[in-house]
C-alpha atoms as a PDB file:
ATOM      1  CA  UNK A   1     -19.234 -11.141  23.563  1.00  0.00           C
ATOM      2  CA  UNK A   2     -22.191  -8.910  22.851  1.00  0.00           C
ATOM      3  CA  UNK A   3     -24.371  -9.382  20.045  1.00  0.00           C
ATOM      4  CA  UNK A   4     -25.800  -5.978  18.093  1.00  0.00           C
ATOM      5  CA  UNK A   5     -28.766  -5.907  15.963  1.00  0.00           C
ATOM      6  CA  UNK A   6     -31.039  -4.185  13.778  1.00  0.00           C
ATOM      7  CA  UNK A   7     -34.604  -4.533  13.372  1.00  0.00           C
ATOM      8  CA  UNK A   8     -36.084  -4.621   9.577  1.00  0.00           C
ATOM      9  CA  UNK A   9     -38.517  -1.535  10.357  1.00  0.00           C
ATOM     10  CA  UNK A  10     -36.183   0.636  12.485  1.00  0.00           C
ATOM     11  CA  UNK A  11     -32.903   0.381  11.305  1.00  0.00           C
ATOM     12  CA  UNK A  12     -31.224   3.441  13.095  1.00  0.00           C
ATOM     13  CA  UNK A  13     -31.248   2.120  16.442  1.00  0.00           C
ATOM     14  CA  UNK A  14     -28.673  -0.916  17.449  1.00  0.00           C
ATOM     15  CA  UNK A  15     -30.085  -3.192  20.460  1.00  0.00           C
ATOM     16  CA  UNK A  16     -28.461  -5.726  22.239  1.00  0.00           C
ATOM     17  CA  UNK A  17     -30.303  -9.044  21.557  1.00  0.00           C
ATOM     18  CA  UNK A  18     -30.310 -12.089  24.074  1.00  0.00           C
ATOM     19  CA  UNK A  19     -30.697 -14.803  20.922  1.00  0.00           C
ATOM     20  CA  UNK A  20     -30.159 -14.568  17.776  1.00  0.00           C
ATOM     21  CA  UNK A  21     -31.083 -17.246  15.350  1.00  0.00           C
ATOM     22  CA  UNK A  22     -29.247 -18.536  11.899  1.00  0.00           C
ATOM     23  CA  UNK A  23     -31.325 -20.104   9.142  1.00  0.00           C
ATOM     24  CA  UNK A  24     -28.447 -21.114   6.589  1.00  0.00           C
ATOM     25  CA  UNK A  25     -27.231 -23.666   4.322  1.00  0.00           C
ATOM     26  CA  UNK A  26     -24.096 -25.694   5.306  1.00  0.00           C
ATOM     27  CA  UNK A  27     -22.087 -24.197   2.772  1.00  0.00           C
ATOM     28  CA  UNK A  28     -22.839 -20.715   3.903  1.00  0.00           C
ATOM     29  CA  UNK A  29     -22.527 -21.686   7.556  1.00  0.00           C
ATOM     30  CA  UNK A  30     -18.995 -22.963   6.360  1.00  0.00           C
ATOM     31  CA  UNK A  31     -18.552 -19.319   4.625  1.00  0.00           C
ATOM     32  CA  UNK A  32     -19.435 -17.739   7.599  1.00  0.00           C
ATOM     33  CA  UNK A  33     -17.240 -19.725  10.044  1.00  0.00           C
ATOM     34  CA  UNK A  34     -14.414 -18.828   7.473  1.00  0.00           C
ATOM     35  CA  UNK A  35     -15.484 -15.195   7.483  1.00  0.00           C
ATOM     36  CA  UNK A  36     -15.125 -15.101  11.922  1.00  0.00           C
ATOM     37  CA  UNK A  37     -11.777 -17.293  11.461  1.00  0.00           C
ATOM     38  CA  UNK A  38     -10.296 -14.840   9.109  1.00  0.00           C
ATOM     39  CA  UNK A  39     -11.610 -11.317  10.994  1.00  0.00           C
ATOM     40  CA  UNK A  40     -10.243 -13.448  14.523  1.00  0.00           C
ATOM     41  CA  UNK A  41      -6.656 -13.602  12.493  1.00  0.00           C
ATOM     42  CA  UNK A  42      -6.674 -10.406  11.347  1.00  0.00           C
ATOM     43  CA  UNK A  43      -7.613  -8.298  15.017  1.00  0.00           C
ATOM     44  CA  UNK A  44      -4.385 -10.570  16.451  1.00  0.00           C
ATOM     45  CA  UNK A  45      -2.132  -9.613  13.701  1.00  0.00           C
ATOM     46  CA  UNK A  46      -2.796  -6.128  13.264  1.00  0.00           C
ATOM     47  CA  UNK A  47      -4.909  -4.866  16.684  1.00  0.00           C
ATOM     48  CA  UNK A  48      -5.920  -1.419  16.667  1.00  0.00           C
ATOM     49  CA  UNK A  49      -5.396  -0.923  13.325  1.00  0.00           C
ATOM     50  CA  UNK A  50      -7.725  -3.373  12.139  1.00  0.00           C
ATOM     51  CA  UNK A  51     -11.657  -2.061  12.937  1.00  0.00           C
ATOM     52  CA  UNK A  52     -14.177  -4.020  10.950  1.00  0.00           C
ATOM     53  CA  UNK A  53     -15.206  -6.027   8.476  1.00  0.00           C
ATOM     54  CA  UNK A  54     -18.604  -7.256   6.337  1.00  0.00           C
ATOM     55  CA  UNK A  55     -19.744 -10.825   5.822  1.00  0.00           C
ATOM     56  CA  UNK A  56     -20.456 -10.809   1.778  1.00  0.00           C
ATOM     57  CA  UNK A  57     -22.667 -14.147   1.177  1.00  0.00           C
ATOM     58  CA  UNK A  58     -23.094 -15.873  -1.868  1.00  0.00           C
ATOM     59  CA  UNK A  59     -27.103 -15.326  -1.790  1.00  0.00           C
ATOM     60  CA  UNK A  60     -29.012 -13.243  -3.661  1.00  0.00           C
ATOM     61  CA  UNK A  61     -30.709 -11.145  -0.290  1.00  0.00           C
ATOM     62  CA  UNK A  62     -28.780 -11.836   2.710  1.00  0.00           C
ATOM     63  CA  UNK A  63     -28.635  -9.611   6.184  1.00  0.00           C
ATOM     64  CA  UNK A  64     -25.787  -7.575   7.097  1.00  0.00           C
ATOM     65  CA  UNK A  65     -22.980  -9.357   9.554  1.00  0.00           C
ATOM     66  CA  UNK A  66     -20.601  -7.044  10.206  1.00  0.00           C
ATOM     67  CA  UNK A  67     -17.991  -7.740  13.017  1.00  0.00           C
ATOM     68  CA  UNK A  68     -15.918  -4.852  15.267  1.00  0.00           C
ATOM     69  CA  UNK A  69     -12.736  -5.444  16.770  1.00  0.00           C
ATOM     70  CA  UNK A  70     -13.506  -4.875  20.678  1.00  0.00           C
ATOM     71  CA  UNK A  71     -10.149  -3.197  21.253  1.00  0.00           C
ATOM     72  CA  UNK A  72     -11.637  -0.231  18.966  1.00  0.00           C
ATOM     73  CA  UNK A  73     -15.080   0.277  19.369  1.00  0.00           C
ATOM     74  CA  UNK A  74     -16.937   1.192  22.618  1.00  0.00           C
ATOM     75  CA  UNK A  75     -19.897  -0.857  23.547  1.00  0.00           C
END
């Protein structure tokens, strides 16, 4: 597993980051665990075919999650 990210300032360049840190509500913990559950489903049932998909909270200003089907996209 590798973990991408973005920083607020300098938003063209993708790192690798050794931590990253969640500050989130149960219920949109619970969203999110739902969100990785259904994208894990969905990369078994339909492999290459299936490439990405965004995390859409509930909150008014919320980061981007977006996760990538490994089989797809080169890291």
């Amino acid at each position: 597993m590798k973990i991408y990210g973005q920083a607020q300032k300098n938003e063209a360049e993708l790192e690798i980051l050794a931590e990253a840190a969640l500050v989130a509500e149960p219920s949109t913990l619970r969203d999110l665990a739902s969100f990785l559950y259904r994208c894990a489903d969905a990369i078994e049932e339909e492999g290459e075919s299936w490439e990405h998909e965004h995390f859409e909270s509930n909150e008014a200003v919320s980061p981007h999650f977006v996760v990538f089907n490994p089989g797809v996209v080169s890291t």
